[in-house]
PDB file of N, CA and C in Angstrom:
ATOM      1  N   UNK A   1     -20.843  -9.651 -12.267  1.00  0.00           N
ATOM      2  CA  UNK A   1     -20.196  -8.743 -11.355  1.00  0.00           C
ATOM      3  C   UNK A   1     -19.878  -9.478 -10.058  1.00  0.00           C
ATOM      4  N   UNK A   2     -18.980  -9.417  -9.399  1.00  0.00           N
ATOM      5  CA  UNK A   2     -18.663  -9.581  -8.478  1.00  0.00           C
ATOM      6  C   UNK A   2     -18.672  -8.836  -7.199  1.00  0.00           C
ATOM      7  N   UNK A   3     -18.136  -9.373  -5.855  1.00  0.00           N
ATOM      8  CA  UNK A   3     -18.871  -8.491  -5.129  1.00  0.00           C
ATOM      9  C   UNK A   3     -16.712  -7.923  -4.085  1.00  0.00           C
ATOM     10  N   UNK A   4     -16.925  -6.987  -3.965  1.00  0.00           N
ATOM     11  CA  UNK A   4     -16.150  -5.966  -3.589  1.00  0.00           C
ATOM     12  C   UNK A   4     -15.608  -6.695  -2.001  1.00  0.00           C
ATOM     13  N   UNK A   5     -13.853  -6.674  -1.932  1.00  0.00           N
ATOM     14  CA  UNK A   5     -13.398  -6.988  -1.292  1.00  0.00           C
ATOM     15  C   UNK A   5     -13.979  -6.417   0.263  1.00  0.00           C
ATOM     16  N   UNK A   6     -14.134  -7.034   1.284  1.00  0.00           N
ATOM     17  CA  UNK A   6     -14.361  -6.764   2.394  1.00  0.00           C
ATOM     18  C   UNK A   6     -13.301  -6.454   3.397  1.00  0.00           C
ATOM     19  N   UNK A   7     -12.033  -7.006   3.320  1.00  0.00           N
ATOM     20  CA  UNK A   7     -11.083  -7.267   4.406  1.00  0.00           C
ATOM     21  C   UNK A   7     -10.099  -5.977   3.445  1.00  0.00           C
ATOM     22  N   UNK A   8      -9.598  -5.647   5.204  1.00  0.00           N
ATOM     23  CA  UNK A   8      -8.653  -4.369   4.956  1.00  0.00           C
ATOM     24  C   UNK A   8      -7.574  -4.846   4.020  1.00  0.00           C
ATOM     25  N   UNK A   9      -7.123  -4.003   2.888  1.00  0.00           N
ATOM     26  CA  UNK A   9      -6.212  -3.970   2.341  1.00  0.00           C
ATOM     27  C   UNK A   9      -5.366  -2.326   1.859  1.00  0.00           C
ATOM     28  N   UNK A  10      -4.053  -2.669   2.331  1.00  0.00           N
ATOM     29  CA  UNK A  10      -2.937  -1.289   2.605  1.00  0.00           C
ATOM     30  C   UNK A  10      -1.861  -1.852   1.460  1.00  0.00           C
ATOM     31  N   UNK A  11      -2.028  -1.202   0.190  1.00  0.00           N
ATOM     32  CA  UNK A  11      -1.137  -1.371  -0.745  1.00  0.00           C
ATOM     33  C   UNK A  11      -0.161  -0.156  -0.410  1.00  0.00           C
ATOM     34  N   UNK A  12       1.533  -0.656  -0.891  1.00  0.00           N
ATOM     35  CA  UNK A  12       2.558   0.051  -0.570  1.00  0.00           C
ATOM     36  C   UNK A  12       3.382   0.041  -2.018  1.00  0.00           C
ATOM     37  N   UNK A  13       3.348   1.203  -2.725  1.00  0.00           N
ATOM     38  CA  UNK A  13       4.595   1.100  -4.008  1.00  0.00           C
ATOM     39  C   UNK A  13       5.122   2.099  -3.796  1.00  0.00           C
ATOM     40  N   UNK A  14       6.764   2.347  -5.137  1.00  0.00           N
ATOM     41  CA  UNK A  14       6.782   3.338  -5.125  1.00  0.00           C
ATOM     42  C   UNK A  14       6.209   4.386  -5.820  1.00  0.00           C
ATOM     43  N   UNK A  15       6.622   6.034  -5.295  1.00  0.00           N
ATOM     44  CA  UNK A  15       5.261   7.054  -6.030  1.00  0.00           C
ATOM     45  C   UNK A  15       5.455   7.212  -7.350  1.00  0.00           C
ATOM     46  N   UNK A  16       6.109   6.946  -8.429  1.00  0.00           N
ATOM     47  CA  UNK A  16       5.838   7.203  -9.617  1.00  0.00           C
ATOM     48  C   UNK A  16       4.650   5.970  -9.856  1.00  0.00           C
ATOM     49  N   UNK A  17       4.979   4.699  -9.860  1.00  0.00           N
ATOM     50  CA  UNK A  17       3.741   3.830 -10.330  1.00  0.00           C
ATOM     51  C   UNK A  17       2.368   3.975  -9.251  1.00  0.00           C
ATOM     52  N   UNK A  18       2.155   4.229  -8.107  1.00  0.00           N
ATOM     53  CA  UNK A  18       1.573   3.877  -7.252  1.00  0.00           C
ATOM     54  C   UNK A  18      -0.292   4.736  -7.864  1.00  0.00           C
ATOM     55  N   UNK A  19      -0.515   5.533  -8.272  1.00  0.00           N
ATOM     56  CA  UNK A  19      -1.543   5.826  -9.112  1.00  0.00           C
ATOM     57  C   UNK A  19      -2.380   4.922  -9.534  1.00  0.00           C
ATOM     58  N   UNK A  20      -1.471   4.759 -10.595  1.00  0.00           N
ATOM     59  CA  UNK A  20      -1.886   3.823 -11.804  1.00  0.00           C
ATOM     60  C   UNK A  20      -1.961   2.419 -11.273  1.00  0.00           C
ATOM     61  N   UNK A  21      -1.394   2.121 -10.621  1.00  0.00           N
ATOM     62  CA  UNK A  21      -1.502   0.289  -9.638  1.00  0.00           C
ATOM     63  C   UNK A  21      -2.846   0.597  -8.320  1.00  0.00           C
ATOM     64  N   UNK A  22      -2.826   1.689  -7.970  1.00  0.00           N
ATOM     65  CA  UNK A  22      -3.563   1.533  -6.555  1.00  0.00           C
ATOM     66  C   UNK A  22      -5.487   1.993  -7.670  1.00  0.00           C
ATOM     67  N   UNK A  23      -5.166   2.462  -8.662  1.00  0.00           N
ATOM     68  CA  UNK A  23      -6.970   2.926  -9.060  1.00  0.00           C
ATOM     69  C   UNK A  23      -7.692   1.441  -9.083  1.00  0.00           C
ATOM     70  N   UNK A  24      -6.749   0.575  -9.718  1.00  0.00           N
ATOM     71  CA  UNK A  24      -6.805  -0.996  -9.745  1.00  0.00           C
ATOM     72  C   UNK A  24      -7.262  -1.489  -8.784  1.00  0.00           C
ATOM     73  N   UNK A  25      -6.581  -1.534  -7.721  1.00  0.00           N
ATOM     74  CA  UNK A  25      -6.986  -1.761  -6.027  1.00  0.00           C
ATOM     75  C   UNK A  25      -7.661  -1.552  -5.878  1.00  0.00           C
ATOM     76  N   UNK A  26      -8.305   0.039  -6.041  1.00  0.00           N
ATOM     77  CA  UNK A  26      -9.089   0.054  -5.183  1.00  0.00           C
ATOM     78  C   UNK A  26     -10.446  -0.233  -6.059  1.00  0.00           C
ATOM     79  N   UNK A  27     -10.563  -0.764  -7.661  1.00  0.00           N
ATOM     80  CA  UNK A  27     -11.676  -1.180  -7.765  1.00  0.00           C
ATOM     81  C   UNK A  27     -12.198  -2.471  -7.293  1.00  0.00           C
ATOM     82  N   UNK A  28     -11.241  -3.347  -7.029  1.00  0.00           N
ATOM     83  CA  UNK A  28     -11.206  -4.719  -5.959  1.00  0.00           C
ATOM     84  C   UNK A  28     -11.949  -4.521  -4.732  1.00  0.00           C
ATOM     85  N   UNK A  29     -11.217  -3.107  -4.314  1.00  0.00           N
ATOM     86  CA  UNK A  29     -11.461  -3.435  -2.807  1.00  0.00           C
ATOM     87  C   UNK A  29     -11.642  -1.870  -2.443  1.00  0.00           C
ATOM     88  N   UNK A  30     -12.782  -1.376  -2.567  1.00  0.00           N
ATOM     89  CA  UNK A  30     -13.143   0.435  -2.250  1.00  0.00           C
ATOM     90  C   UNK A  30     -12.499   0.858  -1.372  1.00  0.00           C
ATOM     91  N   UNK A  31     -12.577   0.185   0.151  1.00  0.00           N
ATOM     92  CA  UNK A  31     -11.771   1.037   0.932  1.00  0.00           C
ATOM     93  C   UNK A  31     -10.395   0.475   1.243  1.00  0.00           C
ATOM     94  N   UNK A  32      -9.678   0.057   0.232  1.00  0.00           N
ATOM     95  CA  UNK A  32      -8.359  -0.130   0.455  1.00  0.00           C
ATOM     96  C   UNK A  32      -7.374   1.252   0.790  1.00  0.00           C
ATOM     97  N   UNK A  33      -6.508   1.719   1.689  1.00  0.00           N
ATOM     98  CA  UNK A  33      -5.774   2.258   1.565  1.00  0.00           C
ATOM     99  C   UNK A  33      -4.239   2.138   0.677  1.00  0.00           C
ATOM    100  N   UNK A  34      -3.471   3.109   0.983  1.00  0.00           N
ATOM    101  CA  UNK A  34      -2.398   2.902   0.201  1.00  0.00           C
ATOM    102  C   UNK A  34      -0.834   3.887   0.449  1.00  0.00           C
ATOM    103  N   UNK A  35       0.322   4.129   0.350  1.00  0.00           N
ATOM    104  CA  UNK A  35       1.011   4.830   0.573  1.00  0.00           C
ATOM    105  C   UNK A  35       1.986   4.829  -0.715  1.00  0.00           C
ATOM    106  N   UNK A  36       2.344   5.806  -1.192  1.00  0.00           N
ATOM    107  CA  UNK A  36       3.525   6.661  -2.305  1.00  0.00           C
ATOM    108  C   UNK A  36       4.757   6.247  -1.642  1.00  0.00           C
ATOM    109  N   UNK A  37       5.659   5.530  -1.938  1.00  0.00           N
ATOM    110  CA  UNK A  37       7.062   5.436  -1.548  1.00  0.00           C
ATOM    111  C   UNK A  37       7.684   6.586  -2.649  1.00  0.00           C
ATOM    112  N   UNK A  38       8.436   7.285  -2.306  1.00  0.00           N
ATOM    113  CA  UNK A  38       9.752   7.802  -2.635  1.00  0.00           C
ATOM    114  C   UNK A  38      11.039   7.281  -3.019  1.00  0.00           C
ATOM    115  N   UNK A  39      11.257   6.379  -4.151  1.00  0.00           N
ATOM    116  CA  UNK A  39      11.804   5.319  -3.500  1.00  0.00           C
ATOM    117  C   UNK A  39      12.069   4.543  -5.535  1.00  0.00           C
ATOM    118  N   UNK A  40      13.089   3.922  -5.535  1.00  0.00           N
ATOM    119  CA  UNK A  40      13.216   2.832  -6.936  1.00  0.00           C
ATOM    120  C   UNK A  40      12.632   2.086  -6.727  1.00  0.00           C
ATOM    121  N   UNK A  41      13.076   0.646  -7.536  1.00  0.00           N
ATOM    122  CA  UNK A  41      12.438  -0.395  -7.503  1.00  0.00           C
ATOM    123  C   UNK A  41      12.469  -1.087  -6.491  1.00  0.00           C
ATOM    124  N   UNK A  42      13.842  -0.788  -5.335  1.00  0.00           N
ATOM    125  CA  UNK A  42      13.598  -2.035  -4.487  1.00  0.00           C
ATOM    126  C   UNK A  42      13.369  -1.063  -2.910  1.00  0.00           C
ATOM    127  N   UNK A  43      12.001  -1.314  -2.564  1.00  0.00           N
ATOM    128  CA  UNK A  43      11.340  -0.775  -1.524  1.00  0.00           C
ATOM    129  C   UNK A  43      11.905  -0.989  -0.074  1.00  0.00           C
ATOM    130  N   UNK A  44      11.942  -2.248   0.346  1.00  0.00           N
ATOM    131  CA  UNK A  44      12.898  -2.375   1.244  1.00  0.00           C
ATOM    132  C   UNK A  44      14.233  -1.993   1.634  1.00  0.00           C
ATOM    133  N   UNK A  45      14.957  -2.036   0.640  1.00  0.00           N
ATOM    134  CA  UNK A  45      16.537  -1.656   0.021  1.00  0.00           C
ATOM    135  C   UNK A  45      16.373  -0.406   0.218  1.00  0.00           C
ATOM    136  N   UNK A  46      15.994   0.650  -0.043  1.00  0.00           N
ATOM    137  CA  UNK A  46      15.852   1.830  -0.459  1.00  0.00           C
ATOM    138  C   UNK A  46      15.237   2.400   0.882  1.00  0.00           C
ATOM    139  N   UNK A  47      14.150   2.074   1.202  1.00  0.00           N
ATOM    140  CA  UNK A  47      13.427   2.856   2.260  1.00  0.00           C
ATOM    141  C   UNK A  47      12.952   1.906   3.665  1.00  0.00           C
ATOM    142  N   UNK A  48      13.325   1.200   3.845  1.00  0.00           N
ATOM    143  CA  UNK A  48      13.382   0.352   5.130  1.00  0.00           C
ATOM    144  C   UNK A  48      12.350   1.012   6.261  1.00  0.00           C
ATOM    145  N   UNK A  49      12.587   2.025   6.770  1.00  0.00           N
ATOM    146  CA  UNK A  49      12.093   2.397   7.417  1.00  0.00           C
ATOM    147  C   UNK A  49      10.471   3.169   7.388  1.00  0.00           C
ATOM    148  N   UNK A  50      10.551   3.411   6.292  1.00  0.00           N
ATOM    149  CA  UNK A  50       9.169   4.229   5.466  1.00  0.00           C
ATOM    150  C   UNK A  50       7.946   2.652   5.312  1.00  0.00           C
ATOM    151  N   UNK A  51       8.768   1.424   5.026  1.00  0.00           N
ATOM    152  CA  UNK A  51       8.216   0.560   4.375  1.00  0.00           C
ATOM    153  C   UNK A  51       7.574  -0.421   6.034  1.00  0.00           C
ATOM    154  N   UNK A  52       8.361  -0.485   7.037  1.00  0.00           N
ATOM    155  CA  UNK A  52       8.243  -0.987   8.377  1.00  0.00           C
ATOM    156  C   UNK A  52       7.390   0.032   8.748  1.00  0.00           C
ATOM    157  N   UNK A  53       7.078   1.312   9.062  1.00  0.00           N
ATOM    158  CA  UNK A  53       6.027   2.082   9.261  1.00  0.00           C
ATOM    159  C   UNK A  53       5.159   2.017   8.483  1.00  0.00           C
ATOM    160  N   UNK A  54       4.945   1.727   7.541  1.00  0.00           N
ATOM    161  CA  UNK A  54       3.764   2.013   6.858  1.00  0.00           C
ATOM    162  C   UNK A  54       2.620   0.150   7.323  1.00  0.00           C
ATOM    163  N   UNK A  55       3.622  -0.891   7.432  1.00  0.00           N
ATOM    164  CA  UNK A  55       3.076  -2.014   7.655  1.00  0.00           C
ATOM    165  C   UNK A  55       2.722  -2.082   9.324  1.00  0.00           C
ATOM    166  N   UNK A  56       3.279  -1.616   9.662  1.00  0.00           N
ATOM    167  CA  UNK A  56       3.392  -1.786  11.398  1.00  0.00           C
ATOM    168  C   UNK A  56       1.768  -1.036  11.760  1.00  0.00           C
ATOM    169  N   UNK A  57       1.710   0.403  11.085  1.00  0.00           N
ATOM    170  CA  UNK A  57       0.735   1.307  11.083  1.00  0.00           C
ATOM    171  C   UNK A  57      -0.657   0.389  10.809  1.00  0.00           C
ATOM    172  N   UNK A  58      -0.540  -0.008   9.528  1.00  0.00           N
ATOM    173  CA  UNK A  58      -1.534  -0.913   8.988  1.00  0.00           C
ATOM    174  C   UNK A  58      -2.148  -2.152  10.465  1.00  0.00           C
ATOM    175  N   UNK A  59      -1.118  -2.619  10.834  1.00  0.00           N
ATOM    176  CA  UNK A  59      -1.531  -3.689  11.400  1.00  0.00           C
ATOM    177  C   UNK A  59      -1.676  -3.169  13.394  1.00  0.00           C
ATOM    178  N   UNK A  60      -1.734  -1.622  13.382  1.00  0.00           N
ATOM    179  CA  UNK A  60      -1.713  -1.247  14.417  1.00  0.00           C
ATOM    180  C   UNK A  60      -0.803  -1.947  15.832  1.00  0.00           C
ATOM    181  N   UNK A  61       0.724  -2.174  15.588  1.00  0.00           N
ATOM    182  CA  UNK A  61       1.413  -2.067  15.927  1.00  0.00           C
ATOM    183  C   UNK A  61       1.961  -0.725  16.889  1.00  0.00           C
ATOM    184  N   UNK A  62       2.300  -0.615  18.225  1.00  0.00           N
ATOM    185  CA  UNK A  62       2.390   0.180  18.880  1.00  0.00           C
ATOM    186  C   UNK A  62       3.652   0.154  19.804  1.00  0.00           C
ATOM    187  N   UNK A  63       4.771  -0.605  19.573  1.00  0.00           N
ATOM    188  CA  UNK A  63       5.863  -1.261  19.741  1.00  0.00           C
ATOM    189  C   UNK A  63       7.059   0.188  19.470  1.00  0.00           C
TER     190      UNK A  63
END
């Protein structure tokens, strides 16, 4: 067994896969957070702004 990620981790997909990819995560890393995009395959392309808030947030950005 190994021992459970320590350092913050904020996974971002979109919400149809994001379930099934983040249960994964978070057995890595317990208190990982995570956010549901609304959104196809290409995250940036698609939601720009959803995707810059959600990272900015993470890294407590106040800009």
């Amino acid at each position: 067994m190994t021992d459970p990620l320590t350092l913050p981790v904020h996974f971002i997909a979109q919400a149809r896969l994001f379930d099934g990819l983040f249960s994964g995560i978070r057995s890595a890393a317990p208190h990982a957070t995570g956010a549901a995009i609304e959104s196809g395959h290409w995250l940036l392309h698609e939601a720009p702004d959803r995707v810059l808030h959600e990272i900015t947030a993470f890294f407590g950005y106040q800009g």
